[in-house]
Protein backbone atom coordinates (compact mmCIF):
# COMPACT_ATOMS: atom_id res chain seq x y z
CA UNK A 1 -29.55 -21.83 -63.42
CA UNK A 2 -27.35 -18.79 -64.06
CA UNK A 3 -24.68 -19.80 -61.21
CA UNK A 4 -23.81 -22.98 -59.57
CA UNK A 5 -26.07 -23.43 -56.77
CA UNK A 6 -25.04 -23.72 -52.88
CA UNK A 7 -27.36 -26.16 -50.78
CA UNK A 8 -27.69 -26.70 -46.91
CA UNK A 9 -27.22 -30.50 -46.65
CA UNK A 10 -28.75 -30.60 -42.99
CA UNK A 11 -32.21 -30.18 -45.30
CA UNK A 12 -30.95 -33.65 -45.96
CA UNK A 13 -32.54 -34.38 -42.46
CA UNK A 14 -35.53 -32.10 -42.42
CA UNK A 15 -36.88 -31.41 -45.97
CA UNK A 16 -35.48 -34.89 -47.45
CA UNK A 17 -37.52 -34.89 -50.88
CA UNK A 18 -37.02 -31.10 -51.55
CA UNK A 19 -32.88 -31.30 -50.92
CA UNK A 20 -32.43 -34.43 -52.93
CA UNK A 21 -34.52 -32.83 -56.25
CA UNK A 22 -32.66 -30.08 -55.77
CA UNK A 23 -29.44 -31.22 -55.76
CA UNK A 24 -30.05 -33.80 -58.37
CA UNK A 25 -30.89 -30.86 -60.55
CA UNK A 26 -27.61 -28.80 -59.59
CA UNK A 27 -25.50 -32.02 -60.59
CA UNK A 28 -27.11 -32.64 -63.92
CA UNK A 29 -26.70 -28.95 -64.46
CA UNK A 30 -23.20 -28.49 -63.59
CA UNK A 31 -21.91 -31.53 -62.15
CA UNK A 32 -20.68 -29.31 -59.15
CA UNK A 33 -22.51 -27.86 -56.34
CA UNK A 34 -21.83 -26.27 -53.08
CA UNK A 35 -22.44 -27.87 -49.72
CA UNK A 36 -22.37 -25.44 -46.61
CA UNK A 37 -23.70 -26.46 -42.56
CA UNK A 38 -21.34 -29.77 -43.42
CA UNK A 39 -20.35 -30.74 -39.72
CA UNK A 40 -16.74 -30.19 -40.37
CA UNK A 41 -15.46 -27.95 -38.03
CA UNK A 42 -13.63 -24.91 -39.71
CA UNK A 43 -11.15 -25.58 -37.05
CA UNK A 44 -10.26 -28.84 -38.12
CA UNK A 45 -10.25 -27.66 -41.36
CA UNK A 46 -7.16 -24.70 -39.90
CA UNK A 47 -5.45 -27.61 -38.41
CA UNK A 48 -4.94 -29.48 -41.45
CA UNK A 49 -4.25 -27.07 -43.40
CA UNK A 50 -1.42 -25.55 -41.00
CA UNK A 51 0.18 -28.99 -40.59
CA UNK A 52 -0.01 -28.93 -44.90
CA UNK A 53 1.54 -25.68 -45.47
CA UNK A 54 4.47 -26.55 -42.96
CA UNK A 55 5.03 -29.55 -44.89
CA UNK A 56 5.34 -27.64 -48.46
CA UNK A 57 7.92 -25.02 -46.28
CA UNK A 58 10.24 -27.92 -45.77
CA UNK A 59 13.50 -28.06 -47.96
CA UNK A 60 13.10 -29.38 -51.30
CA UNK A 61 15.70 -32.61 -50.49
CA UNK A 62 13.62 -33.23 -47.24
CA UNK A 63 10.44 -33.53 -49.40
CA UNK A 64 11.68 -35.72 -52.05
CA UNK A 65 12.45 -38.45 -49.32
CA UNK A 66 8.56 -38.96 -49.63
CA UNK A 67 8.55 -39.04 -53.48
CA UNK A 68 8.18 -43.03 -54.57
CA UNK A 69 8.87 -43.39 -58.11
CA UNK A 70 7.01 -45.42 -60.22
CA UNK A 71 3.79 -45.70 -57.26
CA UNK A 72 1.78 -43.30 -59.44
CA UNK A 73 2.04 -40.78 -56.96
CA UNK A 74 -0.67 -42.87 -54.99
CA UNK A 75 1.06 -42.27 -51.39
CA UNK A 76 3.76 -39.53 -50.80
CA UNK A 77 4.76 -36.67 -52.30
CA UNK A 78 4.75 -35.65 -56.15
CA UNK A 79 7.11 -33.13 -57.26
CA UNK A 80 6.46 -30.03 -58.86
CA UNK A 81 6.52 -30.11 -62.66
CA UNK A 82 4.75 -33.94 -63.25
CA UNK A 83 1.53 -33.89 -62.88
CA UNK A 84 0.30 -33.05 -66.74
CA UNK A 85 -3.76 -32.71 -67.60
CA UNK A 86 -5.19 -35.03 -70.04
CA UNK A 87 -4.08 -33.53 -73.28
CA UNK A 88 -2.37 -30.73 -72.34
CA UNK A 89 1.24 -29.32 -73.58
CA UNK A 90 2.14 -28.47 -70.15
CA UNK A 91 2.58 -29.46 -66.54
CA UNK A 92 0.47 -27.72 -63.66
CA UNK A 93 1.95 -25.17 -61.11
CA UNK A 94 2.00 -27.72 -58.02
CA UNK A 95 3.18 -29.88 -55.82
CA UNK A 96 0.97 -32.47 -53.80
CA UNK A 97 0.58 -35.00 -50.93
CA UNK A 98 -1.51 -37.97 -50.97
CA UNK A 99 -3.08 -39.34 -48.37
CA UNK A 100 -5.23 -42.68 -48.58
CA UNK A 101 -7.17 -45.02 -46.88
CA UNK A 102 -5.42 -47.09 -43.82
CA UNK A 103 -6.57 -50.73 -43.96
CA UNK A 104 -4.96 -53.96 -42.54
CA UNK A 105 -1.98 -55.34 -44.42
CA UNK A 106 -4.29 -58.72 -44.53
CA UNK A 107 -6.55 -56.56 -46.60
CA UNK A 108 -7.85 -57.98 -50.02
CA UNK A 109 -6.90 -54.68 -51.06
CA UNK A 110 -3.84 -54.70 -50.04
CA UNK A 111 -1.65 -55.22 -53.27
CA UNK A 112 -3.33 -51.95 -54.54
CA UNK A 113 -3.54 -49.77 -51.47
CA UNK A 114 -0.71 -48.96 -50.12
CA UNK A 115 0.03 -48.18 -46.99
CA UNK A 116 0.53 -44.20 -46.48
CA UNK A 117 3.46 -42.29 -45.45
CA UNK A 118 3.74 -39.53 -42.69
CA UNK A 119 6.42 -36.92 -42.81
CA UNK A 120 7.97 -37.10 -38.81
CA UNK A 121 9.12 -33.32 -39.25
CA UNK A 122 5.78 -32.29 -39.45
CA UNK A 123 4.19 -33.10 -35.89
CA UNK A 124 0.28 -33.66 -36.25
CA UNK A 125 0.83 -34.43 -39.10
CA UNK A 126 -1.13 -37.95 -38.86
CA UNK A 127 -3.49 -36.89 -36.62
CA UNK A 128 -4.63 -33.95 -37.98
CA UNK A 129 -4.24 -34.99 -42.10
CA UNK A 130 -6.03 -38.20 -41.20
CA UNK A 131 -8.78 -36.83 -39.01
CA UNK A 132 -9.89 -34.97 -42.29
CA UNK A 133 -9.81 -37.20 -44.49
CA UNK A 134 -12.36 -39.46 -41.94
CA UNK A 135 -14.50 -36.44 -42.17
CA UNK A 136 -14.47 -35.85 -45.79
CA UNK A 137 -15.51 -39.61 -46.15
CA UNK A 138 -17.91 -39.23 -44.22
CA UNK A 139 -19.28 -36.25 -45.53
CA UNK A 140 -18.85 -37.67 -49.04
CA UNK A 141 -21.16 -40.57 -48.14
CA UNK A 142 -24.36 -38.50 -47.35
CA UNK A 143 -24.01 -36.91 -50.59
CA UNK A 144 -23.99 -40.10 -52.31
CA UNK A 145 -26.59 -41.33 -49.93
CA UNK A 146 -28.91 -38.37 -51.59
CA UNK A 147 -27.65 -38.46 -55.63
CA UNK A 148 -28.85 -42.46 -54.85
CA UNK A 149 -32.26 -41.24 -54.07
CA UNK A 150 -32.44 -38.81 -57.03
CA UNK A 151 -31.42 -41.77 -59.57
CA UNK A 152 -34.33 -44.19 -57.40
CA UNK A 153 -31.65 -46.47 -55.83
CA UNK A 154 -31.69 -46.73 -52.11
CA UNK A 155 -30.30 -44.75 -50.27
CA UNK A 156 -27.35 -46.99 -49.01
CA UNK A 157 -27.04 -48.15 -52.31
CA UNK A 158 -23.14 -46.73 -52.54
CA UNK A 159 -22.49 -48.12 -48.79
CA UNK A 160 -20.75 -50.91 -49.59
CA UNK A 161 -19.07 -50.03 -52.70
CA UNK A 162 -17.49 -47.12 -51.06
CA UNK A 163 -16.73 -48.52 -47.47
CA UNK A 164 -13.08 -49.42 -48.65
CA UNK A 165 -12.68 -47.34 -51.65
CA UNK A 166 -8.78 -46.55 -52.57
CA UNK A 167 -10.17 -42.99 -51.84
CA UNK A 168 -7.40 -39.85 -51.75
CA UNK A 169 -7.03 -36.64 -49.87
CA UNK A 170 -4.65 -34.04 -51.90
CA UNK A 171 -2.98 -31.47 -49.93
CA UNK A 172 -1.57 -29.17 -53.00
CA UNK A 173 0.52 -26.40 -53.18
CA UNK A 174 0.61 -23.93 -56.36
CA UNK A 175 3.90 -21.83 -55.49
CA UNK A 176 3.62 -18.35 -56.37
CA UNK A 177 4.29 -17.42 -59.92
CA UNK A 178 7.14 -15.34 -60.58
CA UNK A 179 7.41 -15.05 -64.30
CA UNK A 180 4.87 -13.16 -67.01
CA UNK A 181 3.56 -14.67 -69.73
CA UNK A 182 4.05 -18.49 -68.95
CA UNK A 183 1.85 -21.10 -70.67
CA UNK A 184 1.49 -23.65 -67.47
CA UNK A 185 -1.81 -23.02 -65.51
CA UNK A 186 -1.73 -23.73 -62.11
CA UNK A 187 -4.52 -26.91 -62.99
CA UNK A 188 -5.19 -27.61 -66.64
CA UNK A 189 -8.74 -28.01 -67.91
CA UNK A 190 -9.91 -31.45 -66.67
CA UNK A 191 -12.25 -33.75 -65.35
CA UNK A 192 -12.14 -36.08 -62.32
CA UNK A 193 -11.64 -39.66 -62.31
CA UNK A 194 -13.25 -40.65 -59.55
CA UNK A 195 -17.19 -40.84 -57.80
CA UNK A 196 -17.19 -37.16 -56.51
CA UNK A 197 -14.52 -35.38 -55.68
CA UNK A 198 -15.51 -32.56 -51.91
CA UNK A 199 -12.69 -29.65 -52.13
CA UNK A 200 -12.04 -28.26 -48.80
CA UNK A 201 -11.07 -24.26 -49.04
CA UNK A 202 -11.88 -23.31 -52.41
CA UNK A 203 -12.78 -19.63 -51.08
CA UNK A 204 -9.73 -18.33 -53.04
CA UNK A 205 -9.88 -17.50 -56.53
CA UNK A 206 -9.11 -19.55 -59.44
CA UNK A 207 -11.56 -22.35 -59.62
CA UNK A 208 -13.54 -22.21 -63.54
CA UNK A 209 -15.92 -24.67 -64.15
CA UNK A 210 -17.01 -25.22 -67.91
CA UNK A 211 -20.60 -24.75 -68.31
CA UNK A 212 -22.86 -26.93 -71.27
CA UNK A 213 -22.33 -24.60 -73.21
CA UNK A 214 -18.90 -24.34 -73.29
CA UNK A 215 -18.40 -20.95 -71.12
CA UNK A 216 -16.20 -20.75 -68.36
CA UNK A 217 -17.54 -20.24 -64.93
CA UNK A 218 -15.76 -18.90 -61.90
CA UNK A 219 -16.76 -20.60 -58.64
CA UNK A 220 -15.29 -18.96 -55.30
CA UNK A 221 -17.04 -20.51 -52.76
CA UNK A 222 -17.90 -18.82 -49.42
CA UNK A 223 -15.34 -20.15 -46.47
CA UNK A 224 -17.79 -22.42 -44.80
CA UNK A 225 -18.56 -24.24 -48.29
CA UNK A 226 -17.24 -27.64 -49.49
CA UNK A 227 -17.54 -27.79 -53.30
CA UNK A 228 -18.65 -31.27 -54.35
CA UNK A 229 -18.34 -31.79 -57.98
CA UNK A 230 -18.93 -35.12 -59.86
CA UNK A 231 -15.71 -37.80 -61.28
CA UNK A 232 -15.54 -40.07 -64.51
CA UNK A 233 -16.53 -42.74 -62.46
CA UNK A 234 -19.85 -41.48 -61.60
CA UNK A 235 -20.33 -40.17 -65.17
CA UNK A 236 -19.59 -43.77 -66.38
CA UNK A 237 -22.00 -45.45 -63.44
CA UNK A 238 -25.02 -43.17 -64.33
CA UNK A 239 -24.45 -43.18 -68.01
CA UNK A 240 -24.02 -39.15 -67.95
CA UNK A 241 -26.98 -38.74 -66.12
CA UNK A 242 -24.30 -36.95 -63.67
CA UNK A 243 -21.93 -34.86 -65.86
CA UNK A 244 -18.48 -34.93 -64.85
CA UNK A 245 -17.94 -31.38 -65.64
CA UNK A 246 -14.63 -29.90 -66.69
CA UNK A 247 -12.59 -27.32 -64.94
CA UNK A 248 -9.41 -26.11 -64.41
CA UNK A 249 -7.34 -23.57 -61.55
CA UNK A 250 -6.61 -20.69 -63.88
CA UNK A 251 -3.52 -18.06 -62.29
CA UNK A 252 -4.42 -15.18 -60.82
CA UNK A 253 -3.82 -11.69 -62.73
CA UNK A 254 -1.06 -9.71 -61.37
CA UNK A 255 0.41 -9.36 -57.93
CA UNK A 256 -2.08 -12.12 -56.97
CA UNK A 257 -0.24 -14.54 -58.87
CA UNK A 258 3.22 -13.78 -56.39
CA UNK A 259 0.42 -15.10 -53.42
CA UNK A 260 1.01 -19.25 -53.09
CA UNK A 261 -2.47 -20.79 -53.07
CA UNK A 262 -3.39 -24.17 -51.15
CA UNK A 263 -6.42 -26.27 -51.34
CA UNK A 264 -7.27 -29.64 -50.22
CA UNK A 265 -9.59 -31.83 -52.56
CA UNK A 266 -10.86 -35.30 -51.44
CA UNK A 267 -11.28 -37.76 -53.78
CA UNK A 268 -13.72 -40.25 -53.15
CA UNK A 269 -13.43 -43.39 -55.15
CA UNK A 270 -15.24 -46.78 -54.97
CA UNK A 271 -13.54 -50.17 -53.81
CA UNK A 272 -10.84 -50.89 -56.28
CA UNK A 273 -12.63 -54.27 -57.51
CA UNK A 274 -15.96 -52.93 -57.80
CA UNK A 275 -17.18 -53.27 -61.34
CA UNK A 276 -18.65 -49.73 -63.24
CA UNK A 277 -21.72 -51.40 -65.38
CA UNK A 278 -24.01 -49.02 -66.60
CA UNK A 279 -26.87 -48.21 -63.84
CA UNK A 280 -30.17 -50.10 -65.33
CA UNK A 281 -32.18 -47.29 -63.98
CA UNK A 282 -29.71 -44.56 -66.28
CA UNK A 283 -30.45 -46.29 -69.02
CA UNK A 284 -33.67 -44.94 -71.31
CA UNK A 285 -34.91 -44.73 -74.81
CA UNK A 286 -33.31 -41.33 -75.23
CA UNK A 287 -30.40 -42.06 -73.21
CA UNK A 288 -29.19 -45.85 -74.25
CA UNK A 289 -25.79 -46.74 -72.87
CA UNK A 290 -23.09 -45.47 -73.74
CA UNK A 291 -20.51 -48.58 -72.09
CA UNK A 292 -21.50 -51.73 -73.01
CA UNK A 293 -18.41 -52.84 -71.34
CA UNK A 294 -18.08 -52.84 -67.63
CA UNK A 295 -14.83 -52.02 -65.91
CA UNK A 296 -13.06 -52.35 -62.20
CA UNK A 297 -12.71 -49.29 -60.01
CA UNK A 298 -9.09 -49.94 -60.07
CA UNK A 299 -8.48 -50.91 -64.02
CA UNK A 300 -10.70 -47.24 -64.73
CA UNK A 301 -7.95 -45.52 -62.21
CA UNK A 302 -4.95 -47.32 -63.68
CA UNK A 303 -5.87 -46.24 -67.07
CA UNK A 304 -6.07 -42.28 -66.08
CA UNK A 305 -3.08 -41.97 -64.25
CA UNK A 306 -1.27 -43.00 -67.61
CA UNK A 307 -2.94 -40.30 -69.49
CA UNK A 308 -1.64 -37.51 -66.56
CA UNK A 309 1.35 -39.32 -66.72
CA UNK A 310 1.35 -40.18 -62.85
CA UNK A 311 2.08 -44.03 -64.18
């Protein structure tokens, strides 16, 4: 494969055996793939995105009423300049929102997920933030319904390790860039930490995926297509039998770089106490495992944040 490939999920439905091969084959390729005919309406998508950019527009002291220090940046708002990629010298260009998953405050997981914030000078806010994030999840699960099938698990194998996961949906904002010759990037090279992350609007430029062999590979998606790459988490589970590939939002040359840019990645993640052990049928001969020692969902996240220094 010379480019990462885009696949019609709805051959999900009708040509079951052919989609899952090939999008097994995209993810061990690239760990990223595109999905288009998702079932998302693009003017859902508008709403959201709308109801985001008028929260970014608000005054810089209005915004920071929704910053909790110390949470991680796990609900709220997180500031520009904090967010820091594993390794890196620098902070990214952006600012972000976090929405997560609403569950009963008599919730097991409720000491770990907590509850989310809504900004009341937004109107729709809620309603329309929320309402994507449902669809995202949703969306999210048939692809994990198919990877199962590639690995020979069944296909609900992920159901109930996902139906409460402390899952996110990022609204960020990367504020134009006024100054030549800066060292930030508006994302550092990374990888995800989670199952698979779906990014919603990644039709404008940036987005460079690092290939095997160590290239970098722009990927600007068509409008209709969600990008679905593969997290840590996954990578861990399958014992790299699903790369978690790295990539990174790289700024735009020129006047393009004076343009703000938005996008809206999901992150779906697994319930916070279920346990990543090596998948028996990821382990072979040529591939032993690499983690002998399991770890929670929630202990994997914990660790991460520290190293973007979100904790």
């Amino acid at each position: 494969m010379s480019q990462i490939p885009t696949l019609d999920i709805t051959r999900f439905d009708s040509d079951r055996d052919a989609f899952v091969a090939e999008l097994g084959a995209a993810y061990r390729e690239w760990g990223f793939a595109g999905i288009r005919n998702h079932g998302i309406p693009q003017a859902d998508i508008d709403a959201a995105y709308d109801v985001f950019k008028a929260f970014f527009a608000l005054p810089e002291a209005t915004k920071l009423q929704y910053h909790l220090p110390g949470t991680g940046g796990a609900r709220g708002y997180t500031p520009f300049g904090v967010e820091t990629a594993k390794g890196s010298k620098h902070f990214d260009l952006k600012e972000f929102w976090h929405i997560g998953r609403e569950i009963p405050d008599d919730s097991k997981y409720r000491d770990v997920m907590a509850p989310n914030l809504w900004p009341t000078e937004v109107p729709g806010f809620k309603e329309k933030g929320y309402g994507l994030y449902q669809e995202l999840d949703k969306l999210g699960s048939r692809v994990l319904s198919a990877l199962a099938l590639h690995i020979g698990l069944p296909i609900d194998f992920f159901a109930d390790k996902t139906n409460n996961g402390n899952s996110i949906l990022r609204p960020i904002h990367y504020p134009p860039i006024t100054a030549d010759d800066i060292p930030n990037v508006r994302a550092g090279a990374h990888g995800d930490i989670n199952f698979i992350t779906l990014l919603v609007g990644a039709s404008a430029a940036g987005l460079e995926v690092q290939s095997h062999e160590g290239k970098w590979v722009p990927f600007t998606s068509d409008a209709d297509t969600i990008v679905v790459n593969i997290g840590d988490m996954l990578q861990r589970l399958t014992n790299h039998v699903y790369p978690s590939t790295i990539h990174r939002v790289v700024n735009p040359p020129g006047e393009q770089a004076r343009q703000p840019r938005y996008s809206v990645p999901f992150f779906l993640h697994p319930n916070p106490d279920f346990l990543i052990d090596v998948l028996p049928t990821c382990i072979t001969p040529e591939n032993p495992s690499r983690y002998p020692e399991p770890i929670t969902a929630h202990g994997f996240l914990e660790e991460r944040l520290r190293e973007i220094k979100l904790k």
